[in-house]
Protein backbone atom coordinates (compact mmCIF):
# COMPACT_ATOMS: atom_id res chain seq x y z
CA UNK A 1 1.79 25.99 127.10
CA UNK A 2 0.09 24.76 123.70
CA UNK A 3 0.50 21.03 124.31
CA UNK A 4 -3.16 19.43 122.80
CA UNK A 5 -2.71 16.07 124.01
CA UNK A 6 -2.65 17.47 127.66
CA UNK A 7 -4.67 19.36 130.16
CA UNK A 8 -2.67 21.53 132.18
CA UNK A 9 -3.70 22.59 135.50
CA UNK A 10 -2.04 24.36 138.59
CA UNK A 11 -1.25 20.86 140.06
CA UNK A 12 0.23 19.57 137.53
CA UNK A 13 2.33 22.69 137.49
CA UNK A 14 3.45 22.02 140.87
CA UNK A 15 3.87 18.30 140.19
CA UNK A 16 6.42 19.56 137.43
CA UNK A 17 8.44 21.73 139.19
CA UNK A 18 8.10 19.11 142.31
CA UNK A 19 9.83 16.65 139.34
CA UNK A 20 12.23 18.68 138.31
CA UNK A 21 13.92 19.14 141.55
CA UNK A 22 14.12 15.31 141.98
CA UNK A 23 17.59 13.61 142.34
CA UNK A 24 18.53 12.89 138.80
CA UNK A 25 20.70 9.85 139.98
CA UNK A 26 17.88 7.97 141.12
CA UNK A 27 15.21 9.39 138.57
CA UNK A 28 15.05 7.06 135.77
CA UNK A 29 14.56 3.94 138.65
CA UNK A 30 11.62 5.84 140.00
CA UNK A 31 9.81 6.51 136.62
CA UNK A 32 10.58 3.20 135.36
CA UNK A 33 8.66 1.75 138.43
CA UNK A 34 5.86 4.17 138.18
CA UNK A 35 5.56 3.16 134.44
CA UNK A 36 5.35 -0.57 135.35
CA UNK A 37 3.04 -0.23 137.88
CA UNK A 38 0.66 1.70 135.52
CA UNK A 39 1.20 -1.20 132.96
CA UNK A 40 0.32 -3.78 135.61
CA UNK A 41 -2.58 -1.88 136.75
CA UNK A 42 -1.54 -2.04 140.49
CA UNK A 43 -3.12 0.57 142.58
CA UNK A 44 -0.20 0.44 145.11
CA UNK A 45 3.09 2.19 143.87
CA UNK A 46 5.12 1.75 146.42
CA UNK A 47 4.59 0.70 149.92
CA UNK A 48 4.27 2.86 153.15
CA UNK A 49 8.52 1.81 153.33
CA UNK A 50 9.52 2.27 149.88
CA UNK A 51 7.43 5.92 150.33
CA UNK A 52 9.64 6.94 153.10
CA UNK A 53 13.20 6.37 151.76
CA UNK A 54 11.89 8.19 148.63
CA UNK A 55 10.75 10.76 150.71
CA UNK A 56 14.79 10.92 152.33
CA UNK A 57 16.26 10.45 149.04
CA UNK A 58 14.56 12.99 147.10
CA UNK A 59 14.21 15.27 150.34
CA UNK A 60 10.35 15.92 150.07
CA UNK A 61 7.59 15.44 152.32
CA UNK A 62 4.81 12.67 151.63
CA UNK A 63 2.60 15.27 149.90
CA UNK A 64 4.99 16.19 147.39
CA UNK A 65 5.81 12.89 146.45
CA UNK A 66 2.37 11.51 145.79
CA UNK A 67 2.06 14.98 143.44
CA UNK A 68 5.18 13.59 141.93
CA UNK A 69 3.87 10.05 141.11
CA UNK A 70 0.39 10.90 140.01
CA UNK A 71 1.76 13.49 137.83
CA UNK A 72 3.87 11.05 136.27
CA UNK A 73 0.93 8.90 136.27
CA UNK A 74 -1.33 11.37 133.81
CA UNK A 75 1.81 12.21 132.15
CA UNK A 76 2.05 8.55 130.80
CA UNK A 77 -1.35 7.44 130.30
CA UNK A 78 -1.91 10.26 128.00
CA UNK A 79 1.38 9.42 125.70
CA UNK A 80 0.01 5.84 125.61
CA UNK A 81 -2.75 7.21 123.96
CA UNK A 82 -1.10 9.25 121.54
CA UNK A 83 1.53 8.71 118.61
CA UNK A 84 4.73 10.95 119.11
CA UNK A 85 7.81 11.80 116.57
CA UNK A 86 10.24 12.24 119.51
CA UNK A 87 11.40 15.73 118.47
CA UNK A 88 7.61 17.04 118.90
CA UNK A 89 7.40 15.07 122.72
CA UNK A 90 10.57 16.49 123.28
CA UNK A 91 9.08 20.05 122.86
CA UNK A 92 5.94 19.21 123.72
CA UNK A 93 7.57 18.19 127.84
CA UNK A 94 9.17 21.67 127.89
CA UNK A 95 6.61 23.55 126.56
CA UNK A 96 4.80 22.73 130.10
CA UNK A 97 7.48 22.70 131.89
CA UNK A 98 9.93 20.03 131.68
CA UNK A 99 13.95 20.40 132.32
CA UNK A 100 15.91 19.10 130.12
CA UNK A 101 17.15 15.92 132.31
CA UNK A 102 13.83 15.38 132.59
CA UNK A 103 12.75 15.39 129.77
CA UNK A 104 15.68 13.11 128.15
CA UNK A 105 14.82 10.52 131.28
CA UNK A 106 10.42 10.82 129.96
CA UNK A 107 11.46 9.92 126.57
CA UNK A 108 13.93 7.25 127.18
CA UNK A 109 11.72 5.39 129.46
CA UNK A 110 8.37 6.28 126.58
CA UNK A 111 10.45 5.18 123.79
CA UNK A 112 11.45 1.76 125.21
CA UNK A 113 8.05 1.26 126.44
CA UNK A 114 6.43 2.04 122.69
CA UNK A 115 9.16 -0.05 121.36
CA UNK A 116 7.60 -2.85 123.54
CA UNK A 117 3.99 -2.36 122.77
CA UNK A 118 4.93 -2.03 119.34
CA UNK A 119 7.19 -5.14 119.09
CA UNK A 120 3.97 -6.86 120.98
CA UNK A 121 1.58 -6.11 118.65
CA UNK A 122 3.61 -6.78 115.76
CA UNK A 123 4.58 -10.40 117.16
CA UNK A 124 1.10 -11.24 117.75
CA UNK A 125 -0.63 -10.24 113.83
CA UNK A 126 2.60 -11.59 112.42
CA UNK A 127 1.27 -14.99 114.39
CA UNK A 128 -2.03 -13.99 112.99
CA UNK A 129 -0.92 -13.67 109.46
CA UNK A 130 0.58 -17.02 109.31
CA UNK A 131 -1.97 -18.84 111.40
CA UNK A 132 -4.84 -17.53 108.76
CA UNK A 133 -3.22 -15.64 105.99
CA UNK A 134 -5.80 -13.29 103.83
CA UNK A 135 -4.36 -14.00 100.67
CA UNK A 136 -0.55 -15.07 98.85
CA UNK A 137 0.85 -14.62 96.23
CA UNK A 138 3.28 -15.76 93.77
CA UNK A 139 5.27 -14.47 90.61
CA UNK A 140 5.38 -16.18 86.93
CA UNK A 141 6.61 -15.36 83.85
CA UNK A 142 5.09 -16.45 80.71
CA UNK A 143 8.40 -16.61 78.14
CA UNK A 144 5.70 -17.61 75.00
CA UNK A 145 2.53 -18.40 73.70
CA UNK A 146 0.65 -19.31 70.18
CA UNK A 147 0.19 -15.67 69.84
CA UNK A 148 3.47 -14.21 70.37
CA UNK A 149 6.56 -16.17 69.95
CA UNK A 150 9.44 -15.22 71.83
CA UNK A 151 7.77 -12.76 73.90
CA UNK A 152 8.48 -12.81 77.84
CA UNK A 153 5.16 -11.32 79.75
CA UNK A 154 5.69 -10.99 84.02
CA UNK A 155 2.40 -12.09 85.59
CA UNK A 156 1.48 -12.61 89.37
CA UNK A 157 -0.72 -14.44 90.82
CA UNK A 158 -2.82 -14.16 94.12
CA UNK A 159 -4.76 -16.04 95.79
CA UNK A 160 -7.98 -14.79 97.86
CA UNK A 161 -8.39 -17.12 100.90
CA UNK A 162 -11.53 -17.37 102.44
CA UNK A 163 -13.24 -19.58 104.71
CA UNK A 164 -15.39 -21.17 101.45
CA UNK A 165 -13.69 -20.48 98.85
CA UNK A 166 -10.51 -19.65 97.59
CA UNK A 167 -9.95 -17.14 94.76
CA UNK A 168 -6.85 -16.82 92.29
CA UNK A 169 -6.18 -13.44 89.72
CA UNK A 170 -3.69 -13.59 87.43
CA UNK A 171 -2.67 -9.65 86.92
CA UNK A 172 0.16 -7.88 84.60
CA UNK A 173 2.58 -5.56 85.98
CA UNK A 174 0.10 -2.73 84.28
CA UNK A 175 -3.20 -4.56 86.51
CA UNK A 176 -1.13 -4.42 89.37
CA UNK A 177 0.14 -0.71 88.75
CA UNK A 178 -4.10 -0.16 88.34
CA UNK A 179 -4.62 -1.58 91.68
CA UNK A 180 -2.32 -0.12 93.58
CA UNK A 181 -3.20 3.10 92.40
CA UNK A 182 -6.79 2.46 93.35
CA UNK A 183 -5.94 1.17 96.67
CA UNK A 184 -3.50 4.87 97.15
CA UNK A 185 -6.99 6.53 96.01
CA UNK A 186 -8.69 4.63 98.60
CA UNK A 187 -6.08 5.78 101.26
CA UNK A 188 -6.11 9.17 100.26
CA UNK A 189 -10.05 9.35 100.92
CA UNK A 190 -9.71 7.32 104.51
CA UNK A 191 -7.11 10.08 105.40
CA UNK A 192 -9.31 12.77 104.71
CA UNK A 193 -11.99 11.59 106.15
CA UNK A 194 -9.76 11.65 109.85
């Protein structure tokens, strides 16, 4: 078991192989409501009723289903911490332990939920963006001049936009290549510095 992004321990060995033997039928509606609990932050699950037809459904005492649920608990809090290609979760959830039902129903219900967060945060800096943009920008081109006749030079301009002042550059396609090779320099450094 060399999963990094998760402490294993003997109970949540048990609460694995406790998972595993759950009715894959009614699976995916359990974890899904475990997983929108833990979104919501609600400290009850399920209620005292709800507890006891899972209990006759899955055919496991009380004990073994709250093992279950918190173990699906720590399972997702830690992959909503973390940034997963699927293929690597995928071996990641058997490495510890995982079937593979299992471990198709985890990553369904992980992707859609990423999907949402993702789709969430995107929504809310696109609003951002447009509500207070950092800067546009536009493209020109300058077919002549009194220095060169006949002589078509691309330009772009952008505009800085702050809350004083506003700035405008007027860069060539070789400024811009200079730029953005400075700004891949820049990322290059940030990256090695995590």
């Amino acid at each position: 078991m060399d999963c990094t992004w998760l402490k294993t321990s003997p109970s949540l060995k048990k609460g694995i192989e406790i998972i595993n033997q759950l009715d894959e039928s009614r699976f995916e509606q359990f974890l899904r409501r475990i997983v929108v609990k833990l979104k919501l932050q609600d400290s009850e699950i399920f209620t005292e009723e709800e507890k006891s037809k899972l209990e006759k459904l899955f055919q496991i005492n009380e004990e073994q289903l709250m093992l279950a649920v918190k173990t699906i608990l720590y399972i997702f809090k830690r992959l909503l911490k973390f940034i997963f290609m699927p293929i690597n979760l995928r071996n990641d959830l058997f490495s510890i332990g995982f079937n593979n039902e299992k471990t198709n129903f985890i990553i369904k219900v992980w992707s859609t939920e990423t999907s949402v967060i993702l789709n969430d945060m995107a929504s809310s800096s696109k609003e951002k963006y447009e509500e207070d943009p950092i800067f546009h920008w536009k493209l020109n081109a300058e077919l002549s001049s009194e220095y060169q006749k006949k002589s078509k030079i691309p330009k772009a301009y952008i505009s800085f936009l702050g809350k004083d002042d506003n700035t405008e550059i007027e860069v060539t396609h070789q400024d811009l290549n200079s730029i953005f090779l400075q700004f891949e320099v820049i990322q290059n450094e940030l990256d090695n510095l995590l």
